[in-house]
Structures are given as structure tokens and as C-alpha cells.
PDB file of N, CA and C in Angstrom:
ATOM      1  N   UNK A   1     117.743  60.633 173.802  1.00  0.00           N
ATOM      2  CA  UNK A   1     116.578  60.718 172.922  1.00  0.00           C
ATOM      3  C   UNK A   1     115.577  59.624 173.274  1.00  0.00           C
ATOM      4  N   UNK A   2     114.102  59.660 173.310  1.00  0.00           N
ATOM      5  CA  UNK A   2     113.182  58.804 173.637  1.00  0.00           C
ATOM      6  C   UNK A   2     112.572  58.596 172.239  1.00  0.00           C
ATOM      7  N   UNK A   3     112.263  57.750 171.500  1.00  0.00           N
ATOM      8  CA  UNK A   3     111.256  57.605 170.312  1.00  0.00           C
ATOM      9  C   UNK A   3     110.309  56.327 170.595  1.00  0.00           C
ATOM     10  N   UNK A   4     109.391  56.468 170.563  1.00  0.00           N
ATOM     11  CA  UNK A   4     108.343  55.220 171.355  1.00  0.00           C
ATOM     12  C   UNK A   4     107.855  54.337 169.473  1.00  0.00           C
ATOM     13  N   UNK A   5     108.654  54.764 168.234  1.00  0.00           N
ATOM     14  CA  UNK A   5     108.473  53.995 167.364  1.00  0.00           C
ATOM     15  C   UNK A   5     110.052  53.994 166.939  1.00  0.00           C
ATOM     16  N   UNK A   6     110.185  53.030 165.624  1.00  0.00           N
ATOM     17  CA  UNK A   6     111.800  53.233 165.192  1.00  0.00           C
ATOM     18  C   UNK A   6     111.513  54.369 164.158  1.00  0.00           C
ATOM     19  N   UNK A   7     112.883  55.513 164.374  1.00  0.00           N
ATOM     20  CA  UNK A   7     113.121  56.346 164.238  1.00  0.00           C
ATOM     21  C   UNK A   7     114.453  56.450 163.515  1.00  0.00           C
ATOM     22  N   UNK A   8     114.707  57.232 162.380  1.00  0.00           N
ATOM     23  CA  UNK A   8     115.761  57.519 161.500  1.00  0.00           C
ATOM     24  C   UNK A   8     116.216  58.847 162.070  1.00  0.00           C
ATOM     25  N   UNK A   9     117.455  59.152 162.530  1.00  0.00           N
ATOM     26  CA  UNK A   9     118.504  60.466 162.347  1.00  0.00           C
ATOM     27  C   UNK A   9     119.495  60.086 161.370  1.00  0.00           C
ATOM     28  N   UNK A  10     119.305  61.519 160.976  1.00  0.00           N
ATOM     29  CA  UNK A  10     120.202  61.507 159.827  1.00  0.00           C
ATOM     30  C   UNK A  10     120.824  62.919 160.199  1.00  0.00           C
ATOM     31  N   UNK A  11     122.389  62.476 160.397  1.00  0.00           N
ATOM     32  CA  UNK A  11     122.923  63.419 160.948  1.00  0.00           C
ATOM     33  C   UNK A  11     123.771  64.490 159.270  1.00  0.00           C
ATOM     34  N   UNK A  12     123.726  65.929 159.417  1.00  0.00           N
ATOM     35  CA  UNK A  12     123.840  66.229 158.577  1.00  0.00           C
ATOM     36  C   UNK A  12     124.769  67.423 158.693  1.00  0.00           C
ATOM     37  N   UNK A  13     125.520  67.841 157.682  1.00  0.00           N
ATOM     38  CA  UNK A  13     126.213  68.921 157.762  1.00  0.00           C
ATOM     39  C   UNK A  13     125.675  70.463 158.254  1.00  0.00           C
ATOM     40  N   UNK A  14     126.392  71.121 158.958  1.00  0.00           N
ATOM     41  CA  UNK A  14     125.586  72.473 159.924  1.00  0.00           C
ATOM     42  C   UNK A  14     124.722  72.993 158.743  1.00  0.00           C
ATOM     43  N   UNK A  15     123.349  73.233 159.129  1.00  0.00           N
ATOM     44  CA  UNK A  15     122.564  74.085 157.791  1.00  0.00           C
ATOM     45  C   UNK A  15     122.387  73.435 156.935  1.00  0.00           C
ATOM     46  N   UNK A  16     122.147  72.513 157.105  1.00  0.00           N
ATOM     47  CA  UNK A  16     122.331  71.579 155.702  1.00  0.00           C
ATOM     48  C   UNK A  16     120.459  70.813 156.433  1.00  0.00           C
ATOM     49  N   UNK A  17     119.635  70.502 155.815  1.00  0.00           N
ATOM     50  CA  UNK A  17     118.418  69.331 156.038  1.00  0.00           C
ATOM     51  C   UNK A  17     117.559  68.430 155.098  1.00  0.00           C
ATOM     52  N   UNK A  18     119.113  68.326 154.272  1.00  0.00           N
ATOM     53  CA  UNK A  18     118.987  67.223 153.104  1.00  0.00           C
ATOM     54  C   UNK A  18     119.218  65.881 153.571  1.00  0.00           C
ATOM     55  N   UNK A  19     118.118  64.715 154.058  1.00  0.00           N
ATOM     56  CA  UNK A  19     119.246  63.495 154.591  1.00  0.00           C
ATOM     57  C   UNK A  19     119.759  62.977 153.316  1.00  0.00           C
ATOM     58  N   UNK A  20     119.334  62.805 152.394  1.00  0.00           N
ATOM     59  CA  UNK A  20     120.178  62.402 151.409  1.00  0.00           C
ATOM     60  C   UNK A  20     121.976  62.836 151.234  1.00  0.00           C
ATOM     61  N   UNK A  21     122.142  63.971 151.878  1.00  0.00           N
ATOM     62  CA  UNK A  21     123.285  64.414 152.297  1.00  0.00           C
ATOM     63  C   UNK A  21     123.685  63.999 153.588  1.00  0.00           C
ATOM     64  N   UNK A  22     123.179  63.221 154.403  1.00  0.00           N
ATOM     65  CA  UNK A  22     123.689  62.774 155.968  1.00  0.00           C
ATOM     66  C   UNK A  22     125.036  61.864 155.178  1.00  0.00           C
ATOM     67  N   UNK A  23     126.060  62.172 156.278  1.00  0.00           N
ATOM     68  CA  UNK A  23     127.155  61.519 156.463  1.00  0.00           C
ATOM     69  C   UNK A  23     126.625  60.701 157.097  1.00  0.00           C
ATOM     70  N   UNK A  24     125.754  60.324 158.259  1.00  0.00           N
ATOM     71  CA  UNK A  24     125.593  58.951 159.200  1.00  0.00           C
ATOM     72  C   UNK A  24     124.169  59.015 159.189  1.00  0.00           C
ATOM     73  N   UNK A  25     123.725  57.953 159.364  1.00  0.00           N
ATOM     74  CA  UNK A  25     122.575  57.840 160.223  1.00  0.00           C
ATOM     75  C   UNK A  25     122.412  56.961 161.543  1.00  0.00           C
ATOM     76  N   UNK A  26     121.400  57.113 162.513  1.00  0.00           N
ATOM     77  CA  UNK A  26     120.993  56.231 163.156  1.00  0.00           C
ATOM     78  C   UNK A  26     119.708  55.820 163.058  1.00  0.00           C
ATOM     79  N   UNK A  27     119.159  55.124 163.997  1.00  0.00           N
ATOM     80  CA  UNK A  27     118.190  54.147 164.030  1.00  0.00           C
ATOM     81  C   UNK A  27     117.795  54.287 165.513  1.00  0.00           C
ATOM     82  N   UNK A  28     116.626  54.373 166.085  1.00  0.00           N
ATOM     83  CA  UNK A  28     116.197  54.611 167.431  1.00  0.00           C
ATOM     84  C   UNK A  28     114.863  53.956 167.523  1.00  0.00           C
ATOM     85  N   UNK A  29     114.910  52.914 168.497  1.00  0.00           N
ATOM     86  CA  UNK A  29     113.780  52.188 168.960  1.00  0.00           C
ATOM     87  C   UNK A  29     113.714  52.362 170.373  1.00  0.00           C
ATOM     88  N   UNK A  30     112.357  52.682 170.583  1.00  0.00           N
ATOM     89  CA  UNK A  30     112.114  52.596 172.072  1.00  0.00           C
ATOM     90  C   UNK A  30     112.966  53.586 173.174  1.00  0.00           C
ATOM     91  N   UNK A  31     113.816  54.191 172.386  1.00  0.00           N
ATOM     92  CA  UNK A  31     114.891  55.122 173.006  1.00  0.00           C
ATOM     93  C   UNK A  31     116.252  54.412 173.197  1.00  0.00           C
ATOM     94  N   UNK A  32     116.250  53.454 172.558  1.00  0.00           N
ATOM     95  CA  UNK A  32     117.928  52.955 172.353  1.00  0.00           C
ATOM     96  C   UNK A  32     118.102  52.855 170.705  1.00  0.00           C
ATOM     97  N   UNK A  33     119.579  53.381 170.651  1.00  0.00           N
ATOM     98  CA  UNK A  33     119.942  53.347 169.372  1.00  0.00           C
ATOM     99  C   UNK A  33     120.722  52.015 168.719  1.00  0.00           C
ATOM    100  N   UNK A  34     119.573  51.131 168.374  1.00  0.00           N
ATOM    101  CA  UNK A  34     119.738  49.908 167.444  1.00  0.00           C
ATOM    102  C   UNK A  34     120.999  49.791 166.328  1.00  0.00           C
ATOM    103  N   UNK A  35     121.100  51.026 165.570  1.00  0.00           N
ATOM    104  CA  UNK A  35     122.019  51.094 164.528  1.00  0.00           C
ATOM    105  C   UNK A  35     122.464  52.989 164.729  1.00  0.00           C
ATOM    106  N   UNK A  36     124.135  52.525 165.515  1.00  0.00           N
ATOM    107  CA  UNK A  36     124.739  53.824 165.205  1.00  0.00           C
ATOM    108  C   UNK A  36     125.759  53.439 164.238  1.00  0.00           C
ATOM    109  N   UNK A  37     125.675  54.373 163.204  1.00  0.00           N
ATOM    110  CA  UNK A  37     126.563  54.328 162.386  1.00  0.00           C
ATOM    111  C   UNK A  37     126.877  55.275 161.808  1.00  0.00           C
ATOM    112  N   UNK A  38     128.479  55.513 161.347  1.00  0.00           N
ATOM    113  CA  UNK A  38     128.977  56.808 160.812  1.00  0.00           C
ATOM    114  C   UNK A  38     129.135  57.258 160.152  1.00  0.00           C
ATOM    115  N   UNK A  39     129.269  55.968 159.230  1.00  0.00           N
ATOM    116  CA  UNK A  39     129.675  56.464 157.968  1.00  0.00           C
ATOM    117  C   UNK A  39     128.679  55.543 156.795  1.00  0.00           C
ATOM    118  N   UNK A  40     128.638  54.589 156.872  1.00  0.00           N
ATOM    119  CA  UNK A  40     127.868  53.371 155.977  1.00  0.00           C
ATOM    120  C   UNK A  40     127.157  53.448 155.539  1.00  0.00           C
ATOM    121  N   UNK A  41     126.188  53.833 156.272  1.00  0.00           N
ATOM    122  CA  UNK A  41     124.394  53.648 155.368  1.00  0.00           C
ATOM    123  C   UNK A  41     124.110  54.867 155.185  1.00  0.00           C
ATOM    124  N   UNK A  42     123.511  54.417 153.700  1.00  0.00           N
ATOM    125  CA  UNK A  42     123.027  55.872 152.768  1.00  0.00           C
ATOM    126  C   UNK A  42     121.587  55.519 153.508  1.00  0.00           C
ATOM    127  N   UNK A  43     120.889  56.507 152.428  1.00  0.00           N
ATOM    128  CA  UNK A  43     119.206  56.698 152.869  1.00  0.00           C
ATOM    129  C   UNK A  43     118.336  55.398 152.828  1.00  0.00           C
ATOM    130  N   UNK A  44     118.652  55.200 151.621  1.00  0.00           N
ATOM    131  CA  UNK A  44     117.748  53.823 151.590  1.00  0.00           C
ATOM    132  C   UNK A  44     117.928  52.625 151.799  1.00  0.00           C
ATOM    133  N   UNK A  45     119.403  52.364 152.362  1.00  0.00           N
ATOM    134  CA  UNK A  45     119.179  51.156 153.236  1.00  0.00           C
ATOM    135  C   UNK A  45     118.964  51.539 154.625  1.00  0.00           C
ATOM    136  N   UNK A  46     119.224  52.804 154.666  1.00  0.00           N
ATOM    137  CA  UNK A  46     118.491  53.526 156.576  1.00  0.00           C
ATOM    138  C   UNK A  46     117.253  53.097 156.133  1.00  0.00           C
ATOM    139  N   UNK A  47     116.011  53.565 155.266  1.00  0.00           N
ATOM    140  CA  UNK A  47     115.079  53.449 155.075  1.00  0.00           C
ATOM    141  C   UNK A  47     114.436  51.908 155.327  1.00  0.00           C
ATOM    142  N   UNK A  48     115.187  50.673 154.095  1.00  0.00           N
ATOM    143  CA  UNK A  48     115.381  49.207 154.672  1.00  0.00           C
ATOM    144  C   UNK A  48     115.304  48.811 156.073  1.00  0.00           C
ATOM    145  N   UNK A  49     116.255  49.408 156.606  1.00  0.00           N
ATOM    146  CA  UNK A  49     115.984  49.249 158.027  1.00  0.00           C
ATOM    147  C   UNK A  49     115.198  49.510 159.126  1.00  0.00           C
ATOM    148  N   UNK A  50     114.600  50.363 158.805  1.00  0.00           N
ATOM    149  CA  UNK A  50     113.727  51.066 159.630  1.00  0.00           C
ATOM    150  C   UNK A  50     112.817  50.615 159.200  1.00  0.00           C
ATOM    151  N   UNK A  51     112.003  50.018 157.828  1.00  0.00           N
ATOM    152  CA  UNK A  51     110.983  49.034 157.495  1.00  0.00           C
ATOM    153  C   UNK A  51     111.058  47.874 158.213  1.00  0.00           C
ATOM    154  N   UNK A  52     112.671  47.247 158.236  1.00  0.00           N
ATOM    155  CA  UNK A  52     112.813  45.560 159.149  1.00  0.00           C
ATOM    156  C   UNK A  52     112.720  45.998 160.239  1.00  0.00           C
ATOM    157  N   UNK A  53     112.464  47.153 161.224  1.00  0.00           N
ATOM    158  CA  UNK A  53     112.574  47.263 162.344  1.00  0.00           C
ATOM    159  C   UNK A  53     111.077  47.015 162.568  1.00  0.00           C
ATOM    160  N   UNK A  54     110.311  47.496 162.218  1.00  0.00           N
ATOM    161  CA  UNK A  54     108.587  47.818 162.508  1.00  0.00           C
ATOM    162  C   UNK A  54     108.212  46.104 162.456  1.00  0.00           C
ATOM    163  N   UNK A  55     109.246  45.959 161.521  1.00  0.00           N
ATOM    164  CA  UNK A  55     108.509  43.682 161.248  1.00  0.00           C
ATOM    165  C   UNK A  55     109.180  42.985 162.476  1.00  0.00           C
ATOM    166  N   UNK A  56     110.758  43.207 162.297  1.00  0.00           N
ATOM    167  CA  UNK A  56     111.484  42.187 163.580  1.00  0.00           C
ATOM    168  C   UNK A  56     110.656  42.783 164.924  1.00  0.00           C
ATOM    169  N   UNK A  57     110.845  43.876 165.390  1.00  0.00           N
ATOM    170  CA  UNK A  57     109.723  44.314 166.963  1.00  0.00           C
ATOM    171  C   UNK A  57     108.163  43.880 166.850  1.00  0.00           C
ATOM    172  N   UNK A  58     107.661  43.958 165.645  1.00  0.00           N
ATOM    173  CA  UNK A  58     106.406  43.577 165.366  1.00  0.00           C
ATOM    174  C   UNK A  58     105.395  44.633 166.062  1.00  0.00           C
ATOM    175  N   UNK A  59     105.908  45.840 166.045  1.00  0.00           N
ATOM    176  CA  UNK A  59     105.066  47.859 165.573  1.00  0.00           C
ATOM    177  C   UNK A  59     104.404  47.856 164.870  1.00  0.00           C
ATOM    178  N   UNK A  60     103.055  48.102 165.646  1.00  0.00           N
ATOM    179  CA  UNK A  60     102.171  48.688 164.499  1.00  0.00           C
ATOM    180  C   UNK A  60     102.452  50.163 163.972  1.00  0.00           C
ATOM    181  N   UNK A  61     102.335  50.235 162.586  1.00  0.00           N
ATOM    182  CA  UNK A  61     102.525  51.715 162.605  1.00  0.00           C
ATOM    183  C   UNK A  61     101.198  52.929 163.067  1.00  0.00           C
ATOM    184  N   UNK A  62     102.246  54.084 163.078  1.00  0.00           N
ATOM    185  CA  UNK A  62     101.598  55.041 163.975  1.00  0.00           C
ATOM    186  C   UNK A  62     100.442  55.408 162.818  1.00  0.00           C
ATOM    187  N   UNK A  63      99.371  55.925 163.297  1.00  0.00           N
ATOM    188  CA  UNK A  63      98.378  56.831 162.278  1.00  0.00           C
ATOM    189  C   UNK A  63      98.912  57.892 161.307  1.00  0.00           C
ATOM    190  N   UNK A  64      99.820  58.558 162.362  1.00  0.00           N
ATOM    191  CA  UNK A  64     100.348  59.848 161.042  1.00  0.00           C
ATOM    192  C   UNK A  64     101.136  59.181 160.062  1.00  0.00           C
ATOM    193  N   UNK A  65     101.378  58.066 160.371  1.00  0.00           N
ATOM    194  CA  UNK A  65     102.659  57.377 159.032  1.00  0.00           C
ATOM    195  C   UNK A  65     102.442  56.456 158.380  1.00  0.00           C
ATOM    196  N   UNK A  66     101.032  55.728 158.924  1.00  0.00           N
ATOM    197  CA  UNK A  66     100.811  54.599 158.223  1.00  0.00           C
ATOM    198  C   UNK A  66     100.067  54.341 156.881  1.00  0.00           C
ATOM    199  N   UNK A  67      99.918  55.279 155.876  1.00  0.00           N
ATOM    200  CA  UNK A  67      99.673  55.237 154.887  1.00  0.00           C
ATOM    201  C   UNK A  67     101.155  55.792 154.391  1.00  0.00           C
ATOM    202  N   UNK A  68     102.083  56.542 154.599  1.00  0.00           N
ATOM    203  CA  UNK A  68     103.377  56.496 154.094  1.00  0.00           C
ATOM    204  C   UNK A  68     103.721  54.987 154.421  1.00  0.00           C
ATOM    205  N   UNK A  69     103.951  54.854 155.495  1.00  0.00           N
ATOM    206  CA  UNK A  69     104.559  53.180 155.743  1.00  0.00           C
ATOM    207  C   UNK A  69     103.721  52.193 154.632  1.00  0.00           C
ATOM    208  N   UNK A  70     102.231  51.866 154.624  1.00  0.00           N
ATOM    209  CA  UNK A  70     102.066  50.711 154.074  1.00  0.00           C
ATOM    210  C   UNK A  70     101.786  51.147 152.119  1.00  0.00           C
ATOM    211  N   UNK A  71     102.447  52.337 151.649  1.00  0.00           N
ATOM    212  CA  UNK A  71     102.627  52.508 150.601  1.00  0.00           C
ATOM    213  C   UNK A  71     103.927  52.086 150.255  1.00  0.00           C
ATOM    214  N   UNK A  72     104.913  52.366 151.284  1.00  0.00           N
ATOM    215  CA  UNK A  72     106.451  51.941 150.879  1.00  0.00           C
ATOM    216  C   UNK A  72     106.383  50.167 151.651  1.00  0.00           C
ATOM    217  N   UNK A  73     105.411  49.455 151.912  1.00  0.00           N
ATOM    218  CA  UNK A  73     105.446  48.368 152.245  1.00  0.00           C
ATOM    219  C   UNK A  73     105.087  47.547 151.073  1.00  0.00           C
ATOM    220  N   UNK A  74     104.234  48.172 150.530  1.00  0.00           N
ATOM    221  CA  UNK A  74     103.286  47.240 148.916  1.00  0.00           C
ATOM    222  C   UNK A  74     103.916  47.799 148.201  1.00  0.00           C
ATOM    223  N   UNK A  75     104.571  48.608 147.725  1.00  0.00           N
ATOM    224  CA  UNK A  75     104.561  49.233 146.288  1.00  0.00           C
ATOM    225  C   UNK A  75     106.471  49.126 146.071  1.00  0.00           C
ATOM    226  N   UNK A  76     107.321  49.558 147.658  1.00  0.00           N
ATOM    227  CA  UNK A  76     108.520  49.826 147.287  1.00  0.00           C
ATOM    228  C   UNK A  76     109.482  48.437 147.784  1.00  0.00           C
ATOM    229  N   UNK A  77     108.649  47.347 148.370  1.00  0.00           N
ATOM    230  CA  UNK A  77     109.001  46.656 149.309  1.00  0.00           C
ATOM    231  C   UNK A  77     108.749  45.403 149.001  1.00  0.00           C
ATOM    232  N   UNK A  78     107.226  45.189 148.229  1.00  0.00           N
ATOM    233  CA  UNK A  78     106.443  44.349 147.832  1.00  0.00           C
ATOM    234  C   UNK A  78     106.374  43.338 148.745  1.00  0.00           C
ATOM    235  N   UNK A  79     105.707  43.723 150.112  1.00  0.00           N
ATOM    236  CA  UNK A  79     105.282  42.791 150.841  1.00  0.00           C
ATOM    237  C   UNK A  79     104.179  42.981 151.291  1.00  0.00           C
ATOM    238  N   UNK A  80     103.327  41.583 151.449  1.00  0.00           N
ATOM    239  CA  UNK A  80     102.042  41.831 151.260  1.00  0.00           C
ATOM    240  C   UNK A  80     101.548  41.269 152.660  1.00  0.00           C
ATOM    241  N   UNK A  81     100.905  41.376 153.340  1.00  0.00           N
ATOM    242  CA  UNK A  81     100.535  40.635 154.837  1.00  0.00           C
ATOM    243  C   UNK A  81      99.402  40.124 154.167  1.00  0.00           C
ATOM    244  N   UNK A  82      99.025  39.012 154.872  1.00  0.00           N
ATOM    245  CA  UNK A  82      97.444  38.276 154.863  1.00  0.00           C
ATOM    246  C   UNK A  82      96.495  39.070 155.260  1.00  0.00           C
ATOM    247  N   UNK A  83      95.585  39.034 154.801  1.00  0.00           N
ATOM    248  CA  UNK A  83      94.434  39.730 155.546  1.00  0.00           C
ATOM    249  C   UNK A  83      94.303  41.430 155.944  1.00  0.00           C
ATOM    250  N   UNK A  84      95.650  41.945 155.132  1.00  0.00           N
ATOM    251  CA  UNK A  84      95.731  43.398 155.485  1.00  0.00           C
ATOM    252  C   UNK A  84      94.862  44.353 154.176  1.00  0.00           C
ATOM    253  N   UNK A  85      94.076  45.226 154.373  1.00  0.00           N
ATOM    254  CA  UNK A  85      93.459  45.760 153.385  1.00  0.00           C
ATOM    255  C   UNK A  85      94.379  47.116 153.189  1.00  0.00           C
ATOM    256  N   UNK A  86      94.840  47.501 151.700  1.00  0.00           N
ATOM    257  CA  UNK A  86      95.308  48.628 151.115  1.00  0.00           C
ATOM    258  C   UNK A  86      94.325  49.888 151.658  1.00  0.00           C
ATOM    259  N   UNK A  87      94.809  51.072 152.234  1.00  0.00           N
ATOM    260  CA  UNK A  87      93.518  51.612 152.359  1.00  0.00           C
ATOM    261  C   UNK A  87      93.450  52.708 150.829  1.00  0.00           C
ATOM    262  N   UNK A  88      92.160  53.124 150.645  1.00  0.00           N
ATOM    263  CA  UNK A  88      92.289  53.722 148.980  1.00  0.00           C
ATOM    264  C   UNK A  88      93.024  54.891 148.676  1.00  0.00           C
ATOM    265  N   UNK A  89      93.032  56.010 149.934  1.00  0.00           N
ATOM    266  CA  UNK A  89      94.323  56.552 149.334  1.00  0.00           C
ATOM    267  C   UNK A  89      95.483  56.078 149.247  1.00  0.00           C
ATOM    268  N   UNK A  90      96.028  55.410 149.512  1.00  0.00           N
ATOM    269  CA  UNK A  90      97.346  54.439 149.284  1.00  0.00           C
ATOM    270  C   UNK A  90      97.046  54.194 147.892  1.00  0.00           C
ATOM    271  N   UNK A  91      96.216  53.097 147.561  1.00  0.00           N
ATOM    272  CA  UNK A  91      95.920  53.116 146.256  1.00  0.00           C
ATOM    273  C   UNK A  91      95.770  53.785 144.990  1.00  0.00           C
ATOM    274  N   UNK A  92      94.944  55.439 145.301  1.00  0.00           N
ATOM    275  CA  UNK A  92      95.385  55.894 144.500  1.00  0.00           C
ATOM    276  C   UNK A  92      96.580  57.000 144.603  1.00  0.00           C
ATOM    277  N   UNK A  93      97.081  56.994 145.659  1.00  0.00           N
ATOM    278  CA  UNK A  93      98.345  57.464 144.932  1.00  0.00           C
ATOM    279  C   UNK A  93      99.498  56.628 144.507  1.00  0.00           C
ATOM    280  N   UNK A  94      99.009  55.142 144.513  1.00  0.00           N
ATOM    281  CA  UNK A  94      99.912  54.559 143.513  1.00  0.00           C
ATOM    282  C   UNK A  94      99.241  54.785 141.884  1.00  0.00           C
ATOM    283  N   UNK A  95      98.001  54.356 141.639  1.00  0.00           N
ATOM    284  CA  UNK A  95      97.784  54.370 140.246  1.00  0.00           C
ATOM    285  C   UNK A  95      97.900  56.237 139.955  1.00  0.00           C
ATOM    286  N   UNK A  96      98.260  57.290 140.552  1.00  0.00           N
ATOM    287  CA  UNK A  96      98.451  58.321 140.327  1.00  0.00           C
ATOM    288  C   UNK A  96      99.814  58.467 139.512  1.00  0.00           C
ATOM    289  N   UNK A  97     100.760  57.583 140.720  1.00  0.00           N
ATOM    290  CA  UNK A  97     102.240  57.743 139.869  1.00  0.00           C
ATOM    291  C   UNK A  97     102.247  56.924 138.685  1.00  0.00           C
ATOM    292  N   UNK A  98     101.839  55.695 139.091  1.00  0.00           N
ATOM    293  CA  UNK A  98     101.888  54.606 137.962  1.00  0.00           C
ATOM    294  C   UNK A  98     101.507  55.183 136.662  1.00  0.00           C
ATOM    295  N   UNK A  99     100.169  56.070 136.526  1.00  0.00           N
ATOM    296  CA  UNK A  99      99.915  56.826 135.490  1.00  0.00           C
ATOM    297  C   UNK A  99     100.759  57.336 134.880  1.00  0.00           C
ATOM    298  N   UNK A 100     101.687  58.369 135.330  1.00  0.00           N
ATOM    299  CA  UNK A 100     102.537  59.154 134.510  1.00  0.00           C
ATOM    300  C   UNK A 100     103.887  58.431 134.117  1.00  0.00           C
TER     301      UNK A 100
END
């Protein structure tokens, strides 16, 4: 497998494309797999990780993801960089949820 950002598999039962249901996940940077594992990590410390991966390599994120990424960076993560501006849809789809 090649992934030129870090990348989550979540390996899952045949027919099945729930990762919340993955028995394993991995982790793929650059096309080597950083974290194989089989059994251990649920979703959201895969998720954890794959956030510390983009900081320890120091990745910018990609365009298609980087308003997912820097929404789960401020809001689920609460980390804030210097000098980084929220862009406004990020924003409001936090005061969207926050609303209800």
C-alpha cells in the first residue's frame, strides 16, 4: 500500500464497512505501516493517532480533509496552533452542533 499522508485501515469483518466494528486497525505513513495492530485499538484511539501522526511528521493536511482535520483539532482535541486561523465553515459547524 502507498499513502503519501497517515492513513487509518480498519480491517473489518467480510461485508461488514462499519470501522467501529474493525477488529484491528492500522496506521500508514508514507507507505510504511507505523502501527500494525490486531487486536488493541478501537476507533478513537486509531483516530488519536493518526492526529499525533500529522504533528510528530509535521503534515500539512491535505485540502479534502483539512477542515475535517482542523475541526477535530480545535473542538475534539483542543489544540490550538499560534497564528493558525479557524476557517468559518469549521466554525460554523461547530456553533451548529453546539446549538442543539
Amino acid at each position: 500500500m502507498q499513502y503519501s499522508t497517515p492513513t487509518l485501515a480498519f480491517h473489518t469483518a467480510p461485508g461488514s464497512i462499519n470501522p467501529l466494528s474493525a477488529t484491528a486497525v492500522d496506521l500508514w505513513v508514507d507507505g510504511v505501516c507505523i502501527i500494525d495492530d490486531r487486536e488493541a485499538m478501537d476507533a478513537s484511539l486509531a483516530v488519536a493517532c493518526l492526529m499525533a501522526a500529522y504533528f510528530v511528521y509535521g503534515i500539512a493536511y491535505t485540502l479534502k480533509l483539512k477542515n475535517t482535520l482542523l475541526f477535530m483539532q480545535k473542538y475534539i482535541f483542543d489544540i490550538e496552533e499560534s497564528g493558525s486561523k479557524i476557517p468559518n465553515t469549521v466554525l460554523r459547524a461547530y456553533n451548529m452542533l453546539a446549538a442543539e
